[in-house]
C-alpha atoms as a PDB file:
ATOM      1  CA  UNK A   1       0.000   0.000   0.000  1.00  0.00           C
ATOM      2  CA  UNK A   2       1.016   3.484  -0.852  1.00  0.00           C
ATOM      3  CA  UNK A   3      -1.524   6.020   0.736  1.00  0.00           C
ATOM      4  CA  UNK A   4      -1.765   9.171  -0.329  1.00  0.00           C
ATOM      5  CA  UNK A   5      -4.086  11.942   0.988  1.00  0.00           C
ATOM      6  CA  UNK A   6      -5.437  14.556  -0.988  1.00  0.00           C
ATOM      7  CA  UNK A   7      -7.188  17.605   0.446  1.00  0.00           C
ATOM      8  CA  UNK A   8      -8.971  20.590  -2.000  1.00  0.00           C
ATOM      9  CA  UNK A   9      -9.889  23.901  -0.222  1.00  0.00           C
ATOM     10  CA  UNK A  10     -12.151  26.482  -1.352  1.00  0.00           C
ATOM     11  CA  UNK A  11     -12.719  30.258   0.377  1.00  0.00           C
ATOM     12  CA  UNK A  12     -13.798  33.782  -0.817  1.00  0.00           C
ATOM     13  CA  UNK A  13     -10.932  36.444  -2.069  1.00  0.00           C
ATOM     14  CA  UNK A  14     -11.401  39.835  -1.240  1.00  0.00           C
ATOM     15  CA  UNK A  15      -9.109  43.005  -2.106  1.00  0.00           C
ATOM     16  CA  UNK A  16      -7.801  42.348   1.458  1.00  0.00           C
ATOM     17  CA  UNK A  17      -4.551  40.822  -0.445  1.00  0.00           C
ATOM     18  CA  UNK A  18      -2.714  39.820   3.043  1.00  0.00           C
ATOM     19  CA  UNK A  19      -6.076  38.456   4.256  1.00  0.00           C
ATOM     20  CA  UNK A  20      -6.403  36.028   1.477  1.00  0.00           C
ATOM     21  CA  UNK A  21      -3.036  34.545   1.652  1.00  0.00           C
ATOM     22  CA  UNK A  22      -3.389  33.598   5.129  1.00  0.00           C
ATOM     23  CA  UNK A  23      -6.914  32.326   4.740  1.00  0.00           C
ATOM     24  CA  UNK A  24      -5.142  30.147   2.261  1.00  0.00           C
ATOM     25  CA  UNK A  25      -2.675  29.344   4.823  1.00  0.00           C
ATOM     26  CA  UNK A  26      -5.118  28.662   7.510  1.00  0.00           C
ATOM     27  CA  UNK A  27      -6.556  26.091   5.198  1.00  0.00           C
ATOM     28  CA  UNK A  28      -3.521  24.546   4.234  1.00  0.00           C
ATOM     29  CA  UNK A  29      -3.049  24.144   8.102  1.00  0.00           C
ATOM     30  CA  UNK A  30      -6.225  22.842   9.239  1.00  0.00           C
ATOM     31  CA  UNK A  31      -5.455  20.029   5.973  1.00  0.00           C
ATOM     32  CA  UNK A  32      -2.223  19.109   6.962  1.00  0.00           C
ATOM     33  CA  UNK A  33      -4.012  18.282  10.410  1.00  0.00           C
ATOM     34  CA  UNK A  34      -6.199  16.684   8.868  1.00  0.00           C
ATOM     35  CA  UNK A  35      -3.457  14.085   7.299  1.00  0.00           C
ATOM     36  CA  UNK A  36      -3.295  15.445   3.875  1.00  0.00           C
ATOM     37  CA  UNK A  37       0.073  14.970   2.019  1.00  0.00           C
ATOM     38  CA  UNK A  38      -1.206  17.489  -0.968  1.00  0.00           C
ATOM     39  CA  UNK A  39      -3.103  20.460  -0.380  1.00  0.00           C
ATOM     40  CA  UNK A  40      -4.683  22.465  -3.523  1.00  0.00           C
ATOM     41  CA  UNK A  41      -5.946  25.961  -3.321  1.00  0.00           C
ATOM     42  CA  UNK A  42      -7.823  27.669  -5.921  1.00  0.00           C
ATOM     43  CA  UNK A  43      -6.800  29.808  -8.910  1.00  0.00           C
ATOM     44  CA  UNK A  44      -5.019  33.172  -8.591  1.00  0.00           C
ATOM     45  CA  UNK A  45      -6.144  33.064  -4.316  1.00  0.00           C
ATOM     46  CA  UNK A  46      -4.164  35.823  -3.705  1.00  0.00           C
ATOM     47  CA  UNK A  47      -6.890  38.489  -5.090  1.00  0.00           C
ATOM     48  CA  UNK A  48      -9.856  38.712  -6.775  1.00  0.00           C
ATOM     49  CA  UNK A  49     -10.417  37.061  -9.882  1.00  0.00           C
ATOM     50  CA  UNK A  50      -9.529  40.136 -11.874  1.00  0.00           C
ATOM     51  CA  UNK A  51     -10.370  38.622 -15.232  1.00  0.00           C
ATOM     52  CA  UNK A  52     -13.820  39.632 -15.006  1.00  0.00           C
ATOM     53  CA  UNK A  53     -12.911  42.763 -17.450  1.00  0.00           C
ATOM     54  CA  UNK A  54     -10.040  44.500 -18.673  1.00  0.00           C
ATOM     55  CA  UNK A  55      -8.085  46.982 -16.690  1.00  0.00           C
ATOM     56  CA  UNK A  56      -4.055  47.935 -17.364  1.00  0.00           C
ATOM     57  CA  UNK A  57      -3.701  48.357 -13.838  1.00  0.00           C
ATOM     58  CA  UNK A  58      -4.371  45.047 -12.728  1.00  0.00           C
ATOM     59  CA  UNK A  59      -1.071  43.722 -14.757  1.00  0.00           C
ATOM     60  CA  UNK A  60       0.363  45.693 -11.480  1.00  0.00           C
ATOM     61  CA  UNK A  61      -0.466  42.574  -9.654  1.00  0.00           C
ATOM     62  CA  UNK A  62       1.867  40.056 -11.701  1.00  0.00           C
ATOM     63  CA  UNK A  63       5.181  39.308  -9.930  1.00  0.00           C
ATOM     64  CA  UNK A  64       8.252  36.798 -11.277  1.00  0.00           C
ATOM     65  CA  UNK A  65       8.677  33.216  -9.342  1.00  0.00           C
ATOM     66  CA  UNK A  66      12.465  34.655  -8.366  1.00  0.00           C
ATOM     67  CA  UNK A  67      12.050  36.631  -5.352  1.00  0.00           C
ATOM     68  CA  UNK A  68       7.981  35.897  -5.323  1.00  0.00           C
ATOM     69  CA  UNK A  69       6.945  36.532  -1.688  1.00  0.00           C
ATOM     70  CA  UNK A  70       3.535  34.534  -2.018  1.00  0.00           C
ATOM     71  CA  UNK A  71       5.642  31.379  -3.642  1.00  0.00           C
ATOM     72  CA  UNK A  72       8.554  31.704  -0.642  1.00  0.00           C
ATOM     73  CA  UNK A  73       5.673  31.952   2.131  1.00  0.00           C
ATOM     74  CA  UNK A  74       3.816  29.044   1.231  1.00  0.00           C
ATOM     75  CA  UNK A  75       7.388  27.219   0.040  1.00  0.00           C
ATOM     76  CA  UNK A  76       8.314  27.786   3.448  1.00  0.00           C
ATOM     77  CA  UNK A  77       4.508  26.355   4.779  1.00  0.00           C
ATOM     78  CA  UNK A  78       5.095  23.299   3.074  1.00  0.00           C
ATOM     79  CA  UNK A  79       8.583  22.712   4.406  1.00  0.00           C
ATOM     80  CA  UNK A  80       7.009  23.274   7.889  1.00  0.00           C
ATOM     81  CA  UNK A  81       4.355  21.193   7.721  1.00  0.00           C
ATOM     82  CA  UNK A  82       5.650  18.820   5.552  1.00  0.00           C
ATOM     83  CA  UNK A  83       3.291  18.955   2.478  1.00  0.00           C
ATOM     84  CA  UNK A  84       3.074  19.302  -0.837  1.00  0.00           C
ATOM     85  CA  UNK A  85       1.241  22.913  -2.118  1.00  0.00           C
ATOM     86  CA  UNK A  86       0.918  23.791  -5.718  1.00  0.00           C
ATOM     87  CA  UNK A  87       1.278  27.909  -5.704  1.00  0.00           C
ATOM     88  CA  UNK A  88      -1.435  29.592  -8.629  1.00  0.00           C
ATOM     89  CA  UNK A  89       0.283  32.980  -9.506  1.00  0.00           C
ATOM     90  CA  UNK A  90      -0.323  35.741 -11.611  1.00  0.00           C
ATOM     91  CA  UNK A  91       3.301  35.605 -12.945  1.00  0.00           C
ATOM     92  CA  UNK A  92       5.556  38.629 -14.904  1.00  0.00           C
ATOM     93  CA  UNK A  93       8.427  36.530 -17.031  1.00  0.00           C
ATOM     94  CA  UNK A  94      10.041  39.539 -19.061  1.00  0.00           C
ATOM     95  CA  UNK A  95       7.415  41.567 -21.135  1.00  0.00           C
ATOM     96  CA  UNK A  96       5.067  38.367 -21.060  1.00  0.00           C
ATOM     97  CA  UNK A  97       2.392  37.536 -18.151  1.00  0.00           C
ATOM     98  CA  UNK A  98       1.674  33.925 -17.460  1.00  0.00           C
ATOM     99  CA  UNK A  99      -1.315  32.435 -15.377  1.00  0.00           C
ATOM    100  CA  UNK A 100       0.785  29.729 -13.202  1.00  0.00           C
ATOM    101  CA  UNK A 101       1.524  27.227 -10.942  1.00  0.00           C
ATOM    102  CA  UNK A 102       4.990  26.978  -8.820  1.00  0.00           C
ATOM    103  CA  UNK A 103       4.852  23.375  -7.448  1.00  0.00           C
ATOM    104  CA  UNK A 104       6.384  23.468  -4.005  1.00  0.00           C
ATOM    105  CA  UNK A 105       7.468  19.964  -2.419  1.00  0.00           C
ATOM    106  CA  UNK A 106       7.287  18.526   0.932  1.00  0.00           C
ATOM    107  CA  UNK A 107      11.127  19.824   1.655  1.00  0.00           C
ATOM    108  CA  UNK A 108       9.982  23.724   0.798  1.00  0.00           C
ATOM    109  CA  UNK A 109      11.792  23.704  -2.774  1.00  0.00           C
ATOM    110  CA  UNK A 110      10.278  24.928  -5.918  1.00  0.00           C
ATOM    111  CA  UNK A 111      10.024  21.863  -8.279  1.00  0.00           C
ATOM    112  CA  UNK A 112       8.972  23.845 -11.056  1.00  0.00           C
ATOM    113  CA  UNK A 113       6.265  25.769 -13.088  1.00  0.00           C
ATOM    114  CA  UNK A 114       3.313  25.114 -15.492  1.00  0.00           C
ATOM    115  CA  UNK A 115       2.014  28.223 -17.037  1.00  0.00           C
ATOM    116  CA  UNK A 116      -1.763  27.110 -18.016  1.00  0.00           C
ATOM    117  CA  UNK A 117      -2.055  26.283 -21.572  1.00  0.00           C
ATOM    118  CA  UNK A 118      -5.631  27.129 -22.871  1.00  0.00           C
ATOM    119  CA  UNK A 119      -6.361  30.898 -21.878  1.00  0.00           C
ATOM    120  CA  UNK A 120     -10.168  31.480 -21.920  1.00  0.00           C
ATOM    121  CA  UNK A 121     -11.982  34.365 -23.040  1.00  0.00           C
ATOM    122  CA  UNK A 122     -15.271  35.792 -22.709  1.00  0.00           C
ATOM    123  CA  UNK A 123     -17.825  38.182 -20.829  1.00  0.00           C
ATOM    124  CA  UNK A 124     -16.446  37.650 -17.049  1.00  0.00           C
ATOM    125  CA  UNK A 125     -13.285  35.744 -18.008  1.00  0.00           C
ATOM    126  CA  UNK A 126     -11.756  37.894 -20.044  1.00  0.00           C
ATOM    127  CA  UNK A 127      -7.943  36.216 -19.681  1.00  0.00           C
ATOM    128  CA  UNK A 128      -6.393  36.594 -22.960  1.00  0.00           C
ATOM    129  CA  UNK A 129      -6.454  40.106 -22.076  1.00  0.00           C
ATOM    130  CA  UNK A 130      -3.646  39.583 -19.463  1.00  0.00           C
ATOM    131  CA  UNK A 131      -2.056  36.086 -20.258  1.00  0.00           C
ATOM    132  CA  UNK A 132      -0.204  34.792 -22.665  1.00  0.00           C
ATOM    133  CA  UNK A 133      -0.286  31.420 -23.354  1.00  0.00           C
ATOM    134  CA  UNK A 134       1.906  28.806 -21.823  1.00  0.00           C
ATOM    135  CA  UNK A 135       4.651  27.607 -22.780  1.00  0.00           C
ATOM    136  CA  UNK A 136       5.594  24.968 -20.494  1.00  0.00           C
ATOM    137  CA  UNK A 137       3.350  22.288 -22.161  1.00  0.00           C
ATOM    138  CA  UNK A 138       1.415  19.801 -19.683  1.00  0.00           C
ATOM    139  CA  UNK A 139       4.035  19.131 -16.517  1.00  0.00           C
ATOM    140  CA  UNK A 140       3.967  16.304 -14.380  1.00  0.00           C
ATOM    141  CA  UNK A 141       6.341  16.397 -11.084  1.00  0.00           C
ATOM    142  CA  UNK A 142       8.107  13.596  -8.711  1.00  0.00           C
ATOM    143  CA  UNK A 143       6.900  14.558  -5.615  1.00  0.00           C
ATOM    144  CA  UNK A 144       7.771  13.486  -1.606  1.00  0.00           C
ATOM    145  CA  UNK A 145       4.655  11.698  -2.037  1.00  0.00           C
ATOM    146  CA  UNK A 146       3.852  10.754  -5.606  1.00  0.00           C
ATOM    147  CA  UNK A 147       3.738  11.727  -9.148  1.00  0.00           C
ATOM    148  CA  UNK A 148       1.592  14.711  -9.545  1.00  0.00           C
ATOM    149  CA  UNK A 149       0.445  16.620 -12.672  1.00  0.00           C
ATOM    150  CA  UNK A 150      -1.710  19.824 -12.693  1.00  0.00           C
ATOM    151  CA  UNK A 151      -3.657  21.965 -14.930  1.00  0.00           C
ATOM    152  CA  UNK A 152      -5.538  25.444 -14.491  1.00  0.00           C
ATOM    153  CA  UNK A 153      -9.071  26.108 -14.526  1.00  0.00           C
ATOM    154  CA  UNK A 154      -9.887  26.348 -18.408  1.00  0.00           C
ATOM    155  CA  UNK A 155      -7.376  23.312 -19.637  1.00  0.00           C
ATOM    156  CA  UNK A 156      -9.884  21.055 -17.305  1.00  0.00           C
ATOM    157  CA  UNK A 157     -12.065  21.038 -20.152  1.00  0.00           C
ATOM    158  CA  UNK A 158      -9.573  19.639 -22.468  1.00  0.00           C
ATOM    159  CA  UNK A 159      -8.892  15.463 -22.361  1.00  0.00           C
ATOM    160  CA  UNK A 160      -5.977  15.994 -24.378  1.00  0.00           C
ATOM    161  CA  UNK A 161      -4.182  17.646 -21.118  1.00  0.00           C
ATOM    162  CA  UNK A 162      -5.333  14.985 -18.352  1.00  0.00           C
ATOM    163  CA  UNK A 163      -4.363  12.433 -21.018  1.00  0.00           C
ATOM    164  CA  UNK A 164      -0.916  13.888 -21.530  1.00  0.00           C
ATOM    165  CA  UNK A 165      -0.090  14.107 -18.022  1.00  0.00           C
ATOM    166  CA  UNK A 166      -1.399  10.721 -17.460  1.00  0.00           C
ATOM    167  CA  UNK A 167       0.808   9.676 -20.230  1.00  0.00           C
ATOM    168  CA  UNK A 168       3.939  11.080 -18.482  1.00  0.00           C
ATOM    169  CA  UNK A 169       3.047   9.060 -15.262  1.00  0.00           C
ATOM    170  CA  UNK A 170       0.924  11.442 -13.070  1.00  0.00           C
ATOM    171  CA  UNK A 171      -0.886   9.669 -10.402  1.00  0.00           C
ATOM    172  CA  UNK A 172      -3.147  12.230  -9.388  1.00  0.00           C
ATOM    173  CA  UNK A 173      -4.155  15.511 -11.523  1.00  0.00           C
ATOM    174  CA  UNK A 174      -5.078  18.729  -9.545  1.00  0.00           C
ATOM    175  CA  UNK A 175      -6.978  21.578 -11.019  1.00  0.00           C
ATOM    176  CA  UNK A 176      -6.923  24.916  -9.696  1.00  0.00           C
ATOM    177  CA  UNK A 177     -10.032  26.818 -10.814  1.00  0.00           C
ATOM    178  CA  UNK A 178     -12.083  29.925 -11.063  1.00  0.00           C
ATOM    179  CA  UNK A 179     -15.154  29.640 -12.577  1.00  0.00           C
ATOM    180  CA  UNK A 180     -18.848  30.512 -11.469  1.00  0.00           C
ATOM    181  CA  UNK A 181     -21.873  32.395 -13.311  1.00  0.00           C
ATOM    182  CA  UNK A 182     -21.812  34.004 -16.648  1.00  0.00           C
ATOM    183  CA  UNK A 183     -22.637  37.185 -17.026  1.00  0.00           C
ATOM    184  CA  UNK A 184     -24.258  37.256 -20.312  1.00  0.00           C
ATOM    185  CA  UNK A 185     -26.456  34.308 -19.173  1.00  0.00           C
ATOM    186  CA  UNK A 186     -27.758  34.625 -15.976  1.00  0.00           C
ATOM    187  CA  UNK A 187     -29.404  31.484 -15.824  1.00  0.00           C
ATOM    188  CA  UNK A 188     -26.847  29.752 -17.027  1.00  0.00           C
ATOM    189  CA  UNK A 189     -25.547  27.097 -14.508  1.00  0.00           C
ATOM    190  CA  UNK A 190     -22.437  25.729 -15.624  1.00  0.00           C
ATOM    191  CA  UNK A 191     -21.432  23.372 -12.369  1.00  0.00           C
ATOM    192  CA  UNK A 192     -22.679  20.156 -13.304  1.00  0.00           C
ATOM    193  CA  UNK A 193     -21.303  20.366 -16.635  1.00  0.00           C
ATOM    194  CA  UNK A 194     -17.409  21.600 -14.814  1.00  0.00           C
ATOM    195  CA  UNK A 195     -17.867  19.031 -12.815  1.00  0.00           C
ATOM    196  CA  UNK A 196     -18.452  15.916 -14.948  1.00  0.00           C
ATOM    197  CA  UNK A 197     -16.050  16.930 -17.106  1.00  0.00           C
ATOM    198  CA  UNK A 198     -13.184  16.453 -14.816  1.00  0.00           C
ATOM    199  CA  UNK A 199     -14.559  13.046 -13.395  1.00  0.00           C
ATOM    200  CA  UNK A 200     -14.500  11.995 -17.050  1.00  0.00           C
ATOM    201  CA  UNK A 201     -11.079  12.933 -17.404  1.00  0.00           C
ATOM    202  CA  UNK A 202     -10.838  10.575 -13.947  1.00  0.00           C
ATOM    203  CA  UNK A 203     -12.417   8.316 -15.030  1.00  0.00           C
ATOM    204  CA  UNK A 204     -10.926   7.786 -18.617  1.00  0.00           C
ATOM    205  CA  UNK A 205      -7.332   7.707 -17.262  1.00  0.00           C
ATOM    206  CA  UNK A 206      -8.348   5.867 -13.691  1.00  0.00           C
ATOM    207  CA  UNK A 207      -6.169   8.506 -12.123  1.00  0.00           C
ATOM    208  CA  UNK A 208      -8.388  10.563  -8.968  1.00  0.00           C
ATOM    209  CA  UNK A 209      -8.667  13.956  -9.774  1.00  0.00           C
ATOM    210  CA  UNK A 210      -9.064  17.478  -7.430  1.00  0.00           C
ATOM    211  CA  UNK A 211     -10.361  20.412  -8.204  1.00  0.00           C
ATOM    212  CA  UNK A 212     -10.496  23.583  -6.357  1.00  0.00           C
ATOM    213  CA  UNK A 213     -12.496  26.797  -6.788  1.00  0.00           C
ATOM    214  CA  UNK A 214     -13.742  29.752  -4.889  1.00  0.00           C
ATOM    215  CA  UNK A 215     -16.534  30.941  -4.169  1.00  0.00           C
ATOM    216  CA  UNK A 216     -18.395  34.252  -3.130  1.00  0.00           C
ATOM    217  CA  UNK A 217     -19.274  37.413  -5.493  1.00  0.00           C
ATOM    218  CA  UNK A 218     -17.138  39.581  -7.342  1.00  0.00           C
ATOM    219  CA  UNK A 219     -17.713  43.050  -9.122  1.00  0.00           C
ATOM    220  CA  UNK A 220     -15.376  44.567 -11.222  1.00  0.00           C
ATOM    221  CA  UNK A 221     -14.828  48.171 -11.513  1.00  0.00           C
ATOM    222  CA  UNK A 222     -17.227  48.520 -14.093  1.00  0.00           C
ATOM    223  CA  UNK A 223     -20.206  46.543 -12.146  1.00  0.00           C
ATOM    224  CA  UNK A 224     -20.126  43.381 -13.902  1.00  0.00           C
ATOM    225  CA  UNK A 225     -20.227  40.314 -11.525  1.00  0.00           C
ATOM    226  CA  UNK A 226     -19.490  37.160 -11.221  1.00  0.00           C
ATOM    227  CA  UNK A 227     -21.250  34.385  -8.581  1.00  0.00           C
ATOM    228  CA  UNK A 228     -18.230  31.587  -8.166  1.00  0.00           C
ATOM    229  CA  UNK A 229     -20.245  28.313  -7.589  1.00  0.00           C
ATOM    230  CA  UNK A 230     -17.525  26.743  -4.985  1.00  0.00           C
ATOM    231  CA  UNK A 231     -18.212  23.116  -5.461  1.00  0.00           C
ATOM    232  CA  UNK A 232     -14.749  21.820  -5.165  1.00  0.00           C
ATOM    233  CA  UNK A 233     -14.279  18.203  -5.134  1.00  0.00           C
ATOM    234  CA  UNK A 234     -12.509  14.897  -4.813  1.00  0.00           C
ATOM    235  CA  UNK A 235     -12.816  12.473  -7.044  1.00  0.00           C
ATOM    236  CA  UNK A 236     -11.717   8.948  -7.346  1.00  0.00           C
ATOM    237  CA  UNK A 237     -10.024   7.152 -10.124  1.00  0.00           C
ATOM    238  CA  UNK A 238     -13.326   5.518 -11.259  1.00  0.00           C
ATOM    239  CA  UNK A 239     -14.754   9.169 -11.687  1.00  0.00           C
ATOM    240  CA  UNK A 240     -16.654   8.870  -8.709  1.00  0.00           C
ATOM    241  CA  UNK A 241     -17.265  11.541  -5.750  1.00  0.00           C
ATOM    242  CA  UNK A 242     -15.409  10.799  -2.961  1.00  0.00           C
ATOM    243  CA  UNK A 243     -15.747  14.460  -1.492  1.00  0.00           C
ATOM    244  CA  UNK A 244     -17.765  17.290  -2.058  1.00  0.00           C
ATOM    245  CA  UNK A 245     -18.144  20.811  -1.049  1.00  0.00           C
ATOM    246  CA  UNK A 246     -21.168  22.702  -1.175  1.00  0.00           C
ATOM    247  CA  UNK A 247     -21.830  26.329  -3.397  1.00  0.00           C
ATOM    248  CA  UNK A 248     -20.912  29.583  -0.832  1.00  0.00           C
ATOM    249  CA  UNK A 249     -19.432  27.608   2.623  1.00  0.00           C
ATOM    250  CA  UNK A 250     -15.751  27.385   2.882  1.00  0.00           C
ATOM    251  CA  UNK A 251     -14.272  24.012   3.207  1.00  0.00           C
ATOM    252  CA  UNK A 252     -10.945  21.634   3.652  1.00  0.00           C
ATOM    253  CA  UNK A 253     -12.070  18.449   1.453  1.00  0.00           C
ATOM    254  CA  UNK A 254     -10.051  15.239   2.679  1.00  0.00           C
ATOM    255  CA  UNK A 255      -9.557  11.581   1.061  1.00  0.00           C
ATOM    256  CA  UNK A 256      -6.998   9.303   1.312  1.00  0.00           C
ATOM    257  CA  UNK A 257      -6.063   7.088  -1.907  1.00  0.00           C
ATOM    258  CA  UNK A 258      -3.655   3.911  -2.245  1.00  0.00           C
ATOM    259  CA  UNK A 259      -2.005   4.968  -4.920  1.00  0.00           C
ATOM    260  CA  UNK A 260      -0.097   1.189  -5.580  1.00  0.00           C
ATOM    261  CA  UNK A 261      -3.927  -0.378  -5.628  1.00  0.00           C
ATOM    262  CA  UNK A 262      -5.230   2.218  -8.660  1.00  0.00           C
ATOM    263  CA  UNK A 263      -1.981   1.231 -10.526  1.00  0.00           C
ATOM    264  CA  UNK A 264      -2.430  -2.128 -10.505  1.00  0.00           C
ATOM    265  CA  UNK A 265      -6.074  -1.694 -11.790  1.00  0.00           C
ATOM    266  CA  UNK A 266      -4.824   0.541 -13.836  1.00  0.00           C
ATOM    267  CA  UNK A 267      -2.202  -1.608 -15.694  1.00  0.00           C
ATOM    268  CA  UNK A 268      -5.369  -4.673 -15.594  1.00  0.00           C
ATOM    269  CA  UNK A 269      -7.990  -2.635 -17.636  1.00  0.00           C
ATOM    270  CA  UNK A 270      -5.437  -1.962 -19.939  1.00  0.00           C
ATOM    271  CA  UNK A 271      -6.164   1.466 -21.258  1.00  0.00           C
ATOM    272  CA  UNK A 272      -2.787   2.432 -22.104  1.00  0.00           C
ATOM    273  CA  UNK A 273      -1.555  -0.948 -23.511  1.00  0.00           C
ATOM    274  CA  UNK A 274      -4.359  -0.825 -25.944  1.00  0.00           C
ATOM    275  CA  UNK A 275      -4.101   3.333 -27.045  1.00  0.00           C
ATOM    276  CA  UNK A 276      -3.570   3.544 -31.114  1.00  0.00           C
ATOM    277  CA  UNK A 277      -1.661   7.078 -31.096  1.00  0.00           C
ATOM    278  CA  UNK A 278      -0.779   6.613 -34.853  1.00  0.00           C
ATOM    279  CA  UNK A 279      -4.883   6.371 -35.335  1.00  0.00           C
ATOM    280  CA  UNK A 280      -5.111   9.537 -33.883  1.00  0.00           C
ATOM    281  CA  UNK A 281      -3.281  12.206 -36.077  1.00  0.00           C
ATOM    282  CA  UNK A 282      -6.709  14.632 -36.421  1.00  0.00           C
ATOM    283  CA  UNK A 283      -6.107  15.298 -32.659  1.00  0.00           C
ATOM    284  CA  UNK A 284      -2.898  17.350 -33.422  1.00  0.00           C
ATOM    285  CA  UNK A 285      -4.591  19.511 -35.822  1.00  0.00           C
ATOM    286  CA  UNK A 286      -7.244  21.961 -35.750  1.00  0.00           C
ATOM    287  CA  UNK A 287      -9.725  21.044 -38.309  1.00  0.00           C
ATOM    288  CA  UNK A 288      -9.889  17.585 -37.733  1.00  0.00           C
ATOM    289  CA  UNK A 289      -7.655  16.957 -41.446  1.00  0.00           C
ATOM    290  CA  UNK A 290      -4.974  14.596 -39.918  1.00  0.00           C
END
């Protein structure tokens, strides 16, 4: 047996910036007492989501991983407590700005970064206004206490990213996340849709999946809102929910996996052994004209 235990949190960002960073390291805290090896916060917790529209001086907010003092606090958490945290950033790299992830081991060192691949863009998410898009491709890490691969918010949607890190040996895929109401559409409800996505993605690759997000409402300058539906969740490598939280109430989500027992049923259904990669040359285009 090789246990590992997972934990997602979820909480409300305000402009407070201190605040939120140690509400996020309260939660990390009460986790790690909790037994939880990993610990995944949501998206960009160290402000408001301030995608909702586009404003120059919000690119004010971006910082570089060297000398980062969110990523060296919660480096420095981890080393204390002995956990693994993946750090979401708003990160400056030169002239270009990056939506990331530093992933901080057990020990406190910086393993490395993913900069989130598939940049959304719409009423209320309006990131390709401030983010360029990564250029990392899909990252999977060695961890103190497995193999871990993680993706932001939007590249949940995409199979071809949980597939790629699963193909690179991840044995559990996290997903940091900001997503809630749409403006536009009011009565849109988009959770059950986010949500089944991902435990496809679980399910498909027999791998558990977490996902984080936040919740509470947030108004941009110009008054447009957005309601983030919470909803964080756990899981399992079958695609089923092993732990849920609900809509506005934050929460510390906690499961434990045996990581050697989904490998071996892993290796027995045989998913990977029969994968025809040459068969699937439309994937790696655009129009679908492999």
């Amino acid at each position: 047996m090789r246990p590992l235990t997972v934990a997602a949190t979820q909480f409300a960002c305000t402009w407070d910036l201190p605040a939120n960073a140690t509400r996020a390291e309260a939660l990390v805290r009460q986790a790690a007492g909790q037994g939880a090896h990993v610990v995944l916060i949501q998206e960009l917790f160290a402000a408001p989501y301030f995608c909702i529209e586009q404003h120059p001086t919000y690119f004010d907010l971006a910082q570089s991983l060297v000398g980062n003092p969110l990523v060296a606090r919660f480096a420095a958490l981890a080393k204390e407590l002995g956990v693994v945290i993946p750090v979401s950033f708003f990160e400056r790299a030169g002239p270009a700005f990056f939506n990331s992830v530093a992933m901080l081991d057990a020990d406190g060192r910086v393993l490395g970064v993913y900069r989130k691949s598939h940049i959304p863009q719409g009423p209320g998410y309006e990131e390709k206004y401030y983010f360029s898009p990564g250029d990392t491709g899909f990252k999977v890490w060695d961890t103190a206490f497995g193999r871990i691969g993680v993706g932001i918010c939007w590249d949940q949607w995409f199979p071809e990213c949980a597939r790629s890190m699963a193909l690179q040996g991840a044995e559990v895929l996290l997903y940091p996340t900001a997503i809630g109401s749409e403006p536009p559409a009011p009565g849109y409800d988009s959770q059950s849709h986010w949500e089944m996505v991902q435990r496809g993605h679980a399910a498909a690759n027999l791998l558990p999946v977490v996902a984080s997000n936040r919740i509470g409402v947030e108004v941009a300058p110009d008054g447009r809102e957005v309601t983030f539906y919470g909803s964080s969740f756990i899981a399992d490598h079958t695609g089923q929910l092993v732990a849920k939280a609900d809509r506005v109430t934050e929460a510390v989500l906690v499961h434990q996996f045996d990581l050697d027992a989904i490998a071996a049923l892993r290796a027995s259904w045989g998913l990977f052994r029969d994968r025809r990669p040459e068969l699937y040359r439309a994937v790696g285009t655009l129009d679908g004209r492999g």
